[in-house]
N, C-alpha and C. Protein backbone atom coordinates (compact mmCIF):
# COMPACT_ATOMS: atom_id res chain seq x y z
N UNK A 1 -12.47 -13.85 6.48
CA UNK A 1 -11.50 -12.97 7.17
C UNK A 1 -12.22 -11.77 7.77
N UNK A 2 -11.81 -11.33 8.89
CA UNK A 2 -12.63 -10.27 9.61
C UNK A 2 -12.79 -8.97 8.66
N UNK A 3 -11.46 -8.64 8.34
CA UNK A 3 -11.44 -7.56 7.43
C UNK A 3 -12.24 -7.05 6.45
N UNK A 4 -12.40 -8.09 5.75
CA UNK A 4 -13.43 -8.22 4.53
C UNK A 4 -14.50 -7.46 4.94
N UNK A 5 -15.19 -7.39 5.48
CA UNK A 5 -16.41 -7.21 5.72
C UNK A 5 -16.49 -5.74 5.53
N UNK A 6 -15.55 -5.15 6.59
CA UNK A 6 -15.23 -3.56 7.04
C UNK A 6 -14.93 -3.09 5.61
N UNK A 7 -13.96 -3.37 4.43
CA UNK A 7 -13.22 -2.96 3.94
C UNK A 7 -14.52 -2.66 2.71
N UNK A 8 -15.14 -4.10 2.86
CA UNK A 8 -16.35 -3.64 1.33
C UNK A 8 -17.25 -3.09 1.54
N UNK A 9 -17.13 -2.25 2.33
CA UNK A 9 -17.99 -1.01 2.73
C UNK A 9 -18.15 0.05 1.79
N UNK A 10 -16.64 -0.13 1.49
CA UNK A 10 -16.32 1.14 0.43
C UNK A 10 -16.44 0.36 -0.92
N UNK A 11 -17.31 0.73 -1.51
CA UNK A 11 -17.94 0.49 -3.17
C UNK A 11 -16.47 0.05 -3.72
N UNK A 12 -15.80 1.23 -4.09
CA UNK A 12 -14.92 1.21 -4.93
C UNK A 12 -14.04 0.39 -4.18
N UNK A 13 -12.90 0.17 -3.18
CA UNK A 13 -12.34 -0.68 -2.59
C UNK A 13 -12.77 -1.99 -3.01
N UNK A 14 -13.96 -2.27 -2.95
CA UNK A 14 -14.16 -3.68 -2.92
C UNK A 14 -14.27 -4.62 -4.05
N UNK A 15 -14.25 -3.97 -4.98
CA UNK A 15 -13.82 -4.01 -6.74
C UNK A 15 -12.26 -4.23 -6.45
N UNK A 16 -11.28 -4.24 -5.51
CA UNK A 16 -10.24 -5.13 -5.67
C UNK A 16 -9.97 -6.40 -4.44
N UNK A 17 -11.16 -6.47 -3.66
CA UNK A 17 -11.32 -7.43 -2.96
C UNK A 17 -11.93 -9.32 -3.64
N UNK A 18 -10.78 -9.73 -4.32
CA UNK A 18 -12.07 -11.01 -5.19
C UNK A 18 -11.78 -11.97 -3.82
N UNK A 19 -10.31 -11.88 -3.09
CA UNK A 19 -10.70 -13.22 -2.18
C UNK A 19 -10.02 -12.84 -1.17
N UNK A 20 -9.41 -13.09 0.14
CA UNK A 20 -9.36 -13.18 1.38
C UNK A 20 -8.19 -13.10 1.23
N UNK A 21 -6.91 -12.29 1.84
CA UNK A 21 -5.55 -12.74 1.58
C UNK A 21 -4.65 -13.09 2.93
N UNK A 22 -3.77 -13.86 3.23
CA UNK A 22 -3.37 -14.70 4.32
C UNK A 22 -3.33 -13.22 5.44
N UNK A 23 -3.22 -14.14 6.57
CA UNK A 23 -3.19 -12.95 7.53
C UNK A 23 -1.86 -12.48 7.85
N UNK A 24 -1.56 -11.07 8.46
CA UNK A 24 -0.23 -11.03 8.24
C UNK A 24 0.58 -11.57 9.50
N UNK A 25 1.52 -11.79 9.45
CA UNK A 25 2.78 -12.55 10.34
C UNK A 25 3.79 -11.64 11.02
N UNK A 26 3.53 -12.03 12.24
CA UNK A 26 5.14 -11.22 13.02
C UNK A 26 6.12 -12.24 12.87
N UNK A 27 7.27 -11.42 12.36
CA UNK A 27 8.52 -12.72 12.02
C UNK A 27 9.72 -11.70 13.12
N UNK A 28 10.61 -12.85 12.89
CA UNK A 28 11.82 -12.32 14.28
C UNK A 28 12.94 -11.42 13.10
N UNK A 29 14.28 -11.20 13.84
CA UNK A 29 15.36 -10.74 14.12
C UNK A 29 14.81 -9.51 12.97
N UNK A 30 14.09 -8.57 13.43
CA UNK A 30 13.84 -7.20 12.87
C UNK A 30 14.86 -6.54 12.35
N UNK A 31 16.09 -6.25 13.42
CA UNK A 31 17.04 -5.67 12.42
C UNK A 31 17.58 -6.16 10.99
N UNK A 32 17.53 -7.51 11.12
CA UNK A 32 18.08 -8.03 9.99
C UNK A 32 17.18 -7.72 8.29
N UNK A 33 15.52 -8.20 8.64
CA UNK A 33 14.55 -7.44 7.97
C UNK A 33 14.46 -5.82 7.49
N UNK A 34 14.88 -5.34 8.44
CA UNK A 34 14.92 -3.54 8.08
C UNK A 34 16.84 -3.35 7.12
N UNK A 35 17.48 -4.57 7.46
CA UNK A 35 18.18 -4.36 6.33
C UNK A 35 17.73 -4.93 4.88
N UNK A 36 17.33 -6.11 4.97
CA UNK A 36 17.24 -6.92 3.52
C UNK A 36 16.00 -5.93 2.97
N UNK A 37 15.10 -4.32 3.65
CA UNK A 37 14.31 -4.21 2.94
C UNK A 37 15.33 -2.71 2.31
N UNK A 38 16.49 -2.23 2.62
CA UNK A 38 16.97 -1.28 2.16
C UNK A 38 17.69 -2.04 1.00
N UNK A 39 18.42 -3.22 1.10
CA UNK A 39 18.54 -4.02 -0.30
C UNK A 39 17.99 -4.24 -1.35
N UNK A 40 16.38 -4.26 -0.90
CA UNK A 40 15.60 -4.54 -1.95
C UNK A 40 14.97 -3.29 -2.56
N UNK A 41 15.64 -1.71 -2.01
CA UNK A 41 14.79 -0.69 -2.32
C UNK A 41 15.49 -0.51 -4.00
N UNK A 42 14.61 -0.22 -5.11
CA UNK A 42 14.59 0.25 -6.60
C UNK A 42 14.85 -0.93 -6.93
N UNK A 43 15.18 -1.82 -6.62
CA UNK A 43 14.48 -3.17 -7.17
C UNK A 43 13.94 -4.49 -7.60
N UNK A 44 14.11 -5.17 -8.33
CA UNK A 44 13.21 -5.76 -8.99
C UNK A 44 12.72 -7.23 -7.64
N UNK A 45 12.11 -7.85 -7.49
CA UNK A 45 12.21 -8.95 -6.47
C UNK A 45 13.32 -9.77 -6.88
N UNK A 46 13.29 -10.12 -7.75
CA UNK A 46 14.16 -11.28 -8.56
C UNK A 46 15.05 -10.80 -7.90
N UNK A 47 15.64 -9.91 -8.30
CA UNK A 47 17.38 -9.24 -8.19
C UNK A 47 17.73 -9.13 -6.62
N UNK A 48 16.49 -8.83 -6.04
CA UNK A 48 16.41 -8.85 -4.63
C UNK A 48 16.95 -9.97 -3.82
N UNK A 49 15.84 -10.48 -4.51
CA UNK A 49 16.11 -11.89 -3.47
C UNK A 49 17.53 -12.93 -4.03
N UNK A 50 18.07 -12.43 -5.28
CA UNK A 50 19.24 -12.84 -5.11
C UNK A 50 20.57 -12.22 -4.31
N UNK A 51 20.33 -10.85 -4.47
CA UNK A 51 21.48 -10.17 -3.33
C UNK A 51 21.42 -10.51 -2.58
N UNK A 52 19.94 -10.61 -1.44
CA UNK A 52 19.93 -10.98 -0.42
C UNK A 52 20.22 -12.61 0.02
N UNK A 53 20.16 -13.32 -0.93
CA UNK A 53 20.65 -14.67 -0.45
C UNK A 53 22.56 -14.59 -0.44
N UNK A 54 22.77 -13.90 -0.95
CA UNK A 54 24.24 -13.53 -1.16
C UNK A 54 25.17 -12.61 0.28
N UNK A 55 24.04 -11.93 0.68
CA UNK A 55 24.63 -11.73 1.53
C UNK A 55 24.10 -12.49 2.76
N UNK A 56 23.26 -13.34 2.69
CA UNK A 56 23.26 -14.77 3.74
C UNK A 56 24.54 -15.43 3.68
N UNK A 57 24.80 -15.57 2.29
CA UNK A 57 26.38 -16.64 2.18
C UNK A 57 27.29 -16.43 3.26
N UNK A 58 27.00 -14.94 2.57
CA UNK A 58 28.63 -14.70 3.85
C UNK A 58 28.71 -14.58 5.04
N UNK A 59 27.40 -14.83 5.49
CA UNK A 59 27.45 -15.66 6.72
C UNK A 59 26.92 -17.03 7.35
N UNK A 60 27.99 -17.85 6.24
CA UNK A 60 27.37 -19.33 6.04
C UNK A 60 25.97 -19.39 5.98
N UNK A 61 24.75 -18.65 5.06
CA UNK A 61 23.40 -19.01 5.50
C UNK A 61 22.59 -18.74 6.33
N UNK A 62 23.42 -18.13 7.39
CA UNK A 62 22.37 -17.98 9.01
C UNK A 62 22.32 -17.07 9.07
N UNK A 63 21.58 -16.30 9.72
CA UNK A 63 20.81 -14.42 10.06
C UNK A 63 21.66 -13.99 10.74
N UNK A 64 22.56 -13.26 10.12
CA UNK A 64 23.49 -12.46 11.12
C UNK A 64 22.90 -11.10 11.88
N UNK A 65 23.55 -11.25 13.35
CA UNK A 65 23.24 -10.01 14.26
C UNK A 65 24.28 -8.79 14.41
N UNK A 66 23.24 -7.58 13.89
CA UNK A 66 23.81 -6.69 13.70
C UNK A 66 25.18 -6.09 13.73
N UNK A 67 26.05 -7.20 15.17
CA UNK A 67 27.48 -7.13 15.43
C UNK A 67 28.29 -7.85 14.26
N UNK A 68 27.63 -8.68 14.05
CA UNK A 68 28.23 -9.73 12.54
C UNK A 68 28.61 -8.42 11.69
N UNK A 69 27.41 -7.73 11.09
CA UNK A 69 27.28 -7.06 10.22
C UNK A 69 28.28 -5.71 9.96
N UNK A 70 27.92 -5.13 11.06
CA UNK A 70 29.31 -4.53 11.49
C UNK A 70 30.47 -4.72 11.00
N UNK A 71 31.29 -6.30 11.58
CA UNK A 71 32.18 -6.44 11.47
C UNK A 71 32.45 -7.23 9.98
N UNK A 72 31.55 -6.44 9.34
CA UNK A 72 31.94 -7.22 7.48
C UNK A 72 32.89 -6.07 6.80
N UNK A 73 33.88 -6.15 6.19
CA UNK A 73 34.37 -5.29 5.66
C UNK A 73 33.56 -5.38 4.24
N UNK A 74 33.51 -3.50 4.14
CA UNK A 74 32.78 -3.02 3.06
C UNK A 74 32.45 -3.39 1.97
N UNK A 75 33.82 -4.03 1.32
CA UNK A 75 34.35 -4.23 0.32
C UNK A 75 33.18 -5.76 -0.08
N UNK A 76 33.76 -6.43 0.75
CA UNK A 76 32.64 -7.88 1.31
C UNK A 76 31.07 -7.53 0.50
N UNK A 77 30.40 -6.20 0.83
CA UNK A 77 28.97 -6.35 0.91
C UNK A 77 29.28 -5.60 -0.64
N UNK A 78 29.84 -4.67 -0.83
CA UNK A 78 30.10 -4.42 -2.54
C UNK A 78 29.94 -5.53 -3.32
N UNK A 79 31.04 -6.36 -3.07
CA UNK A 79 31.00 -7.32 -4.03
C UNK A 79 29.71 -8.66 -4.35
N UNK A 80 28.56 -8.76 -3.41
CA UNK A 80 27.46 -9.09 -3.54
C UNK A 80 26.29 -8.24 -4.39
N UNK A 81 26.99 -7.17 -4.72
CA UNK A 81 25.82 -6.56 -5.71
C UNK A 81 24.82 -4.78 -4.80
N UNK A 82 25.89 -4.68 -3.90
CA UNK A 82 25.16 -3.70 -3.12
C UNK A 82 25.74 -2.41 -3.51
N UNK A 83 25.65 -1.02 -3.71
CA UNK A 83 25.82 0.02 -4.01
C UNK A 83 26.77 1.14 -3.00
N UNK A 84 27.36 1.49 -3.21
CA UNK A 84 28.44 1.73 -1.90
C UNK A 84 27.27 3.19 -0.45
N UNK A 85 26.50 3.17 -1.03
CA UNK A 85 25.24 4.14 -0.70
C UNK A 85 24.67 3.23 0.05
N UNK A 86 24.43 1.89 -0.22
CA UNK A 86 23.50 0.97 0.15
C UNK A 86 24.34 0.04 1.46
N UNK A 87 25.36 -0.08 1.10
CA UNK A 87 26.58 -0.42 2.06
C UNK A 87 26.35 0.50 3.24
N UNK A 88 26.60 1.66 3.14
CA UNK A 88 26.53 2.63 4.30
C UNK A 88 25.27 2.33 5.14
N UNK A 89 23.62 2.58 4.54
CA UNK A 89 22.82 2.21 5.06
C UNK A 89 22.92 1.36 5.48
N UNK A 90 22.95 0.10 5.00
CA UNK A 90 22.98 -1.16 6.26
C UNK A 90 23.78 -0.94 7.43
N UNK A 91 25.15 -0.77 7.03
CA UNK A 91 26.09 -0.66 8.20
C UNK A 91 25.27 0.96 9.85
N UNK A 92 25.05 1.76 8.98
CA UNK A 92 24.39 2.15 9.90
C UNK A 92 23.19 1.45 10.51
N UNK A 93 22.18 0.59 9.95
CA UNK A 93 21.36 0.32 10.59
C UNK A 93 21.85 -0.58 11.51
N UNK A 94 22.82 -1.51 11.49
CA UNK A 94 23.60 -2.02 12.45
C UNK A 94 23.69 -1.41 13.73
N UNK A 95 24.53 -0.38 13.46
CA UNK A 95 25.46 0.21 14.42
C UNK A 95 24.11 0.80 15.24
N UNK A 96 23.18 1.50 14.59
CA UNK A 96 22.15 2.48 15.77
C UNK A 96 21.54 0.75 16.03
N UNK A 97 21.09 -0.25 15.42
CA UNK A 97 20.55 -1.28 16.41
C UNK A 97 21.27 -1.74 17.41
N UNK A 98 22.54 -1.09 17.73
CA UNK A 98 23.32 -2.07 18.88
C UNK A 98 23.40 -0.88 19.79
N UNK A 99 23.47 0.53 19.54
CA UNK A 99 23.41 1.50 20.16
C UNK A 99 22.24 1.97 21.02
N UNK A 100 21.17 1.77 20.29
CA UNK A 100 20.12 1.53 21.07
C UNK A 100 19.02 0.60 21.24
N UNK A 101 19.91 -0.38 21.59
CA UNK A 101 19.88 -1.96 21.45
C UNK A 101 18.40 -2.19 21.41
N UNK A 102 18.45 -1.82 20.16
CA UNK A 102 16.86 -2.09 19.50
C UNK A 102 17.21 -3.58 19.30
N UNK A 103 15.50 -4.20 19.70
CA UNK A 103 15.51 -5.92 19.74
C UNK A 103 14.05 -6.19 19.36
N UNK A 104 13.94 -7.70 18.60
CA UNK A 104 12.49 -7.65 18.29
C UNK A 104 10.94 -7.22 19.53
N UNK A 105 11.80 -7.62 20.53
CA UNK A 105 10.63 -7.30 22.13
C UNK A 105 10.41 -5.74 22.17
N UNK A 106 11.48 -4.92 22.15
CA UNK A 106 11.52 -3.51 21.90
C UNK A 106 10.55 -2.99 21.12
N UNK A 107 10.86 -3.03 19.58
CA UNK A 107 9.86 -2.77 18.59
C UNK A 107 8.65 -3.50 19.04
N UNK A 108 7.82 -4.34 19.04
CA UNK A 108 6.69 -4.81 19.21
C UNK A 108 6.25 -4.04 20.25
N UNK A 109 6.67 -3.57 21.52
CA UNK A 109 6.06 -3.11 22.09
C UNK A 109 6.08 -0.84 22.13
N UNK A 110 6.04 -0.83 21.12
CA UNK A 110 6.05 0.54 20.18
C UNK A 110 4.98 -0.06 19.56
N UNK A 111 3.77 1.79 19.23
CA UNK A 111 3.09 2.02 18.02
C UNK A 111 3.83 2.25 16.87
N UNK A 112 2.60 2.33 16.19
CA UNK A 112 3.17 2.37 14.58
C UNK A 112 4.39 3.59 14.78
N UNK A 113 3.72 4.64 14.92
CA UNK A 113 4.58 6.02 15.32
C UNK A 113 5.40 6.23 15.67
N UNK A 114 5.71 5.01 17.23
CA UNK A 114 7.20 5.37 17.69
C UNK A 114 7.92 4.59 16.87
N UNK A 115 8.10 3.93 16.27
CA UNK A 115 8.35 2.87 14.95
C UNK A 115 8.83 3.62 14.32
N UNK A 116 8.75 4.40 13.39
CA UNK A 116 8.63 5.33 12.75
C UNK A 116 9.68 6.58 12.97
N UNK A 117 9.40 7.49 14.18
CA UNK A 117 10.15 8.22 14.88
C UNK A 117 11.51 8.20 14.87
N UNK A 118 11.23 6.40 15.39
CA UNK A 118 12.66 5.91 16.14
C UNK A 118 13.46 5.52 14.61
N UNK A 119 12.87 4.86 14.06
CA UNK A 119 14.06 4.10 12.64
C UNK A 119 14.35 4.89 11.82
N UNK A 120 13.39 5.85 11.62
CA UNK A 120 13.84 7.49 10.15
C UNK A 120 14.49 8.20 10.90
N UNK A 121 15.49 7.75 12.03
CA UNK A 121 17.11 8.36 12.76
C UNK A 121 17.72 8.04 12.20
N UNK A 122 17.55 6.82 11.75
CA UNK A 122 18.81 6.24 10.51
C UNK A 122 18.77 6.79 9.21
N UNK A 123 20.24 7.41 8.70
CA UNK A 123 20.32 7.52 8.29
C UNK A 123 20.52 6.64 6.71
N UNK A 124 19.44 6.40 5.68
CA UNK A 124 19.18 6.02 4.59
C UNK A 124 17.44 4.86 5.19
N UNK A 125 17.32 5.18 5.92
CA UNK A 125 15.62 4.59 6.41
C UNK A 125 15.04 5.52 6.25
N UNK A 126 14.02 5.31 5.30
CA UNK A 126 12.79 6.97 5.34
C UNK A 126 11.74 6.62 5.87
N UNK A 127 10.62 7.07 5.77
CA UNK A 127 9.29 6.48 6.60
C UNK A 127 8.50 5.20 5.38
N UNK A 128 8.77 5.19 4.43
CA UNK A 128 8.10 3.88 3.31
C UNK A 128 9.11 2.64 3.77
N UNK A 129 10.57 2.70 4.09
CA UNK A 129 10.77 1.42 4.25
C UNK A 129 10.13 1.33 5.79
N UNK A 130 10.03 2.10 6.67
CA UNK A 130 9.54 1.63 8.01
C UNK A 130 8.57 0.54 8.06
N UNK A 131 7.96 1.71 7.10
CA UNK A 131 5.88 1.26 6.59
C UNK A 131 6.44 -0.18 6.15
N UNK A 132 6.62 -0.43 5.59
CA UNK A 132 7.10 -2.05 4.82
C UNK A 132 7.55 -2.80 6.05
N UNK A 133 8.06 -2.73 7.09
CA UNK A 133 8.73 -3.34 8.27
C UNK A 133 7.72 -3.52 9.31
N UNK A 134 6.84 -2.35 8.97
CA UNK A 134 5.42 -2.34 10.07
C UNK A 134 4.63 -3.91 9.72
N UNK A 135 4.28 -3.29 7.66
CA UNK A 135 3.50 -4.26 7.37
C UNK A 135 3.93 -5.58 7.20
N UNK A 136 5.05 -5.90 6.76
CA UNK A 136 5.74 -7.42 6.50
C UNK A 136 6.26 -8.01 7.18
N UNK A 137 6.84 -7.59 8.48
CA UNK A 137 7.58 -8.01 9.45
C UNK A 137 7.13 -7.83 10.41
N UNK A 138 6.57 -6.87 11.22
CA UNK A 138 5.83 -6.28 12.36
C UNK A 138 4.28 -7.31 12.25
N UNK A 139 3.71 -7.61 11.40
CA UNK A 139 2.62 -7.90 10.90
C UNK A 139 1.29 -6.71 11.57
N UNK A 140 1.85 -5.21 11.27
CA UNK A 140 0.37 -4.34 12.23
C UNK A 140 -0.60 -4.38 10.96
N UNK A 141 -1.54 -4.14 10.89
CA UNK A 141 -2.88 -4.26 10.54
C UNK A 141 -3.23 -2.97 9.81
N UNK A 142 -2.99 -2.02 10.42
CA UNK A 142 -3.50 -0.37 10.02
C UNK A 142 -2.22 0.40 9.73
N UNK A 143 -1.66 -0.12 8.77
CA UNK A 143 -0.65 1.14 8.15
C UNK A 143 -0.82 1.14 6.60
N UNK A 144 -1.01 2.64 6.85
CA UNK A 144 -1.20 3.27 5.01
C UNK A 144 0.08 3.82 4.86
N UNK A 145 0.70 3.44 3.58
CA UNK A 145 1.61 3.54 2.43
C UNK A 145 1.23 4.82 2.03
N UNK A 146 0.97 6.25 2.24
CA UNK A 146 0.88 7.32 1.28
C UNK A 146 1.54 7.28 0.24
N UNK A 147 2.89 7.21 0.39
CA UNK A 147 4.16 7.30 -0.34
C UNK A 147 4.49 6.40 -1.81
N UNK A 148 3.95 5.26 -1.23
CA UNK A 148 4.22 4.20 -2.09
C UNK A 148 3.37 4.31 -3.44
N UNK A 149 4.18 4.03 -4.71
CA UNK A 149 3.91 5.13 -5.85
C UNK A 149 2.97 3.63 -6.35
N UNK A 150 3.05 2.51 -6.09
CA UNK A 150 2.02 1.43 -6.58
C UNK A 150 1.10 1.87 -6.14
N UNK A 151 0.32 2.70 -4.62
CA UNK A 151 -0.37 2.48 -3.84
C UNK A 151 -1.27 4.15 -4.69
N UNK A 152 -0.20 4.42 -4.89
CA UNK A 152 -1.21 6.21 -5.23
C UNK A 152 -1.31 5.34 -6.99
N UNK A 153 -0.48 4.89 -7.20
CA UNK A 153 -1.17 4.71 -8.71
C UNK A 153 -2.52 4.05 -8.92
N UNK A 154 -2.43 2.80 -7.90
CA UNK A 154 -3.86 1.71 -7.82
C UNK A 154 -5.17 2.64 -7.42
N UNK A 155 -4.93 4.03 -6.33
CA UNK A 155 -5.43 4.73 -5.66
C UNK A 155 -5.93 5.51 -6.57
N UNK A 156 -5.27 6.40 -7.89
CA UNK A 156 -5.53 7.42 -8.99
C UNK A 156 -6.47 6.85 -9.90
N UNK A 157 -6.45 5.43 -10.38
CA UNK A 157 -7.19 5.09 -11.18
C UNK A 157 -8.64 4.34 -10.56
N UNK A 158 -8.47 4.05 -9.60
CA UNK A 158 -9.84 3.91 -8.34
C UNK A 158 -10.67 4.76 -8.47
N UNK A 159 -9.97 5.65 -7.68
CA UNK A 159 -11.03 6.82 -7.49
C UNK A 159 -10.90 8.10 -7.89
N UNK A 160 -10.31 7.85 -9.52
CA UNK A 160 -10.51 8.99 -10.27
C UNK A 160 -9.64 10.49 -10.07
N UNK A 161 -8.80 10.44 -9.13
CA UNK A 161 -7.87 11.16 -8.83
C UNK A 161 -6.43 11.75 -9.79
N UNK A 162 -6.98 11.68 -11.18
CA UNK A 162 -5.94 12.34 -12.00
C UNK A 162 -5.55 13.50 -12.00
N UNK A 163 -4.33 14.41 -12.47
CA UNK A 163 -4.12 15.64 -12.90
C UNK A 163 -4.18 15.99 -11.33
N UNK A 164 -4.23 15.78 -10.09
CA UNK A 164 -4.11 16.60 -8.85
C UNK A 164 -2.18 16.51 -8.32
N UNK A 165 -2.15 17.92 -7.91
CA UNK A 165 -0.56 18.21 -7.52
C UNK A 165 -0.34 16.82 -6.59
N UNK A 166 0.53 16.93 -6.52
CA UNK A 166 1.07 15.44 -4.99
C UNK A 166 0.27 15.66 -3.38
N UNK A 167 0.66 16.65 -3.47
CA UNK A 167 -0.20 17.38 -2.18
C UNK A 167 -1.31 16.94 -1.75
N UNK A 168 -2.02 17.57 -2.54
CA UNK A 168 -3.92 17.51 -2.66
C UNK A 168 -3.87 15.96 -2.54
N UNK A 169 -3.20 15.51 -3.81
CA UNK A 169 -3.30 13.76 -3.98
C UNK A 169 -3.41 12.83 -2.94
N UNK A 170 -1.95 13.24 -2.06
CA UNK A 170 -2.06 12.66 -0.83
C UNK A 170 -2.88 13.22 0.17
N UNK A 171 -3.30 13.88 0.56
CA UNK A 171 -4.40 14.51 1.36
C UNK A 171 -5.93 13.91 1.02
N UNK A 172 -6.19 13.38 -0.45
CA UNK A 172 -7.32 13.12 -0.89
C UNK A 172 -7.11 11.54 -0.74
N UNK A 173 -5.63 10.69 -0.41
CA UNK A 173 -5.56 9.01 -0.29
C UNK A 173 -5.71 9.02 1.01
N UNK A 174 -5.11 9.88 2.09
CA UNK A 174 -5.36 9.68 3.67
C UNK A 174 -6.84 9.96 3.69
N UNK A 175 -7.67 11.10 3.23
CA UNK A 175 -9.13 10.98 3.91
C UNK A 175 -9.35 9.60 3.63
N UNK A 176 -9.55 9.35 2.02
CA UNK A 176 -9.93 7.97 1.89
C UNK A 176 -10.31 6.48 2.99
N UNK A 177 -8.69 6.86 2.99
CA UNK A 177 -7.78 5.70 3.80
C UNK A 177 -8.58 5.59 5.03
N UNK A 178 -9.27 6.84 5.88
CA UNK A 178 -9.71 6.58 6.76
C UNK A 178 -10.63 5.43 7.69
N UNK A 179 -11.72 5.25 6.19
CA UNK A 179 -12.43 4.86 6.79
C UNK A 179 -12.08 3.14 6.55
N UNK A 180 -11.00 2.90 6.12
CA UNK A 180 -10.63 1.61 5.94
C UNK A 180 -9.98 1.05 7.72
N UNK A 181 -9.69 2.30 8.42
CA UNK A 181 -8.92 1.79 9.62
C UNK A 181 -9.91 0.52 10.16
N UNK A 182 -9.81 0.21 10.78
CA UNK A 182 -7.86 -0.42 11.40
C UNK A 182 -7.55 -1.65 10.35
N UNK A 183 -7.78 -1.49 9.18
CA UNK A 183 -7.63 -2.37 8.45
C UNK A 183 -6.98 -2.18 6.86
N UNK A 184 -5.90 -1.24 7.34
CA UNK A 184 -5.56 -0.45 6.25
C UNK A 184 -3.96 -0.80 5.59
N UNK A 185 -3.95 -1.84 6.21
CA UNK A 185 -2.77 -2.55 5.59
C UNK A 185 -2.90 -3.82 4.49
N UNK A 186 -4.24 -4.39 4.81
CA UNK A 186 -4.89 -5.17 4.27
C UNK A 186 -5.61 -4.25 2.97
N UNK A 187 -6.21 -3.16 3.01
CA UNK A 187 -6.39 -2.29 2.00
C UNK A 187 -5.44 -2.05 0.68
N UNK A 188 -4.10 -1.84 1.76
CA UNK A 188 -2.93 -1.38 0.37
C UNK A 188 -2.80 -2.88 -0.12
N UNK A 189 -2.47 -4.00 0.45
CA UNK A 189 -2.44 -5.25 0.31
C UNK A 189 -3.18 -5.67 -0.91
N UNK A 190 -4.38 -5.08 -1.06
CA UNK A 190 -5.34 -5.33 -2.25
C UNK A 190 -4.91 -4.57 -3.47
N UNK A 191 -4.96 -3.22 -3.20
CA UNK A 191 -4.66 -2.26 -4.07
C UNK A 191 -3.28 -2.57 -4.59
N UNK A 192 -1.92 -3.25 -3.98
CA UNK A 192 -1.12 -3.70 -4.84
C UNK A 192 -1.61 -4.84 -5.80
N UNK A 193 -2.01 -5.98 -5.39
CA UNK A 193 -2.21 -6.74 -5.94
C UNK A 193 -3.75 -6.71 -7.49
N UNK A 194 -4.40 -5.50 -6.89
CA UNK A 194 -5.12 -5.06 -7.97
C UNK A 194 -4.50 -4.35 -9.43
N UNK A 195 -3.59 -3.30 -8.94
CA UNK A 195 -2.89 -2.65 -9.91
C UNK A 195 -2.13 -3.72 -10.52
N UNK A 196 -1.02 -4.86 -9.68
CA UNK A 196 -0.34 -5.46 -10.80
C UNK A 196 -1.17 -6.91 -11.84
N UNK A 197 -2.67 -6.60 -11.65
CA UNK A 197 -3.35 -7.87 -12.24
C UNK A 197 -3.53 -6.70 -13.60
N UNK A 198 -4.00 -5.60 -13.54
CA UNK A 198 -4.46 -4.62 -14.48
C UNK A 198 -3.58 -4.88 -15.63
């Protein structure tokens, strides 16, 4: 894999590099993705991926477009296991995807940044689920997770970064991070999968 090479540059990084991991994938109907990832936010996959097949049901199975979604009464997405907080978010992410008829051609042709900009308008999208939409769905290459508390944990016990305020912390994972570009999605990619072998 191209990556590899760049990434074991860095000593410590490469102590969670043992093998090559698939390359990442642009997959379609984005809006639908930037909802099933506010479903899956606090937790578990399991639990995840059963809500989310649940709320496939109710629309016989098939990927509903944002107008579908819309037109679900509330009550509908409650009773699949969603949080009336979590209800709202989706339904907004709906409504601003038809408003500013955000479409998978749209996003792709945006940086990481305007990505970013544009989706933390919605209200219950912060910039970590973006980051997750960049990396899993978008398939971009160079996005660092500051935020993501697997990513500073795998990151603290790496490179020795205990006892520092959040601040400093994150200021001391972006220099890091640097020199991993443009390959810094593939970085956190490791560093999850390092921390949960530990």
């Amino acid at each position: 894999m191209k990556y590899v090479a760049h990434l074991e540059k860095d000593r410590k990084l490469s102590k969670t590099i043992v093998e090559a991991l698939p390359e990442l994938e642009l997959h379609s109907n984005l809006p639908l993705r930037l909802m099933a990832s506010i479903m899956s936010q606090q937790l578990s996959t399991k639990v995840a991926k059963v809500i989310y097949q649940r709320f496939l049901d109710l629309y016989n199975g098939k990927n509903p477009k944002p107008a579908e979604v819309l037109a679900t009464p509330s009550i509908s997405l409650r009773e699949i296991g969603l949080s009336n907080a979590k209800v709202g978010y989706i339904l907004n992410v709906a409504s601003f995807c038809i408003e500013q008829k955000i479409t998978d051609k749209k996003l792709q042709q945006l940086s990481n940044e305007e990505i970013v900009d544009l989706l933390t308008q919605i209200k219950g999208v912060g910039k970590w689920t973006v980051e997750m939409l960049l990396m899993f769905s978008l398939g971009r290459e160079d996005v660092f997770a500051v935020d993501d508390f697997g990513i500073q944990q795998a990151m603290i016990k790496l490179y020795r970064l205990e006892n520092l305020e959040k601040k400093i912390l994150k200021e001391k994972m972006l220099a890091i991070s640097t020199k991993w570009s443009p390959y810094r999605t593939y970085a956190c990619l490791h560093l999850w999968q390092w921390k949960d072998e530990k």
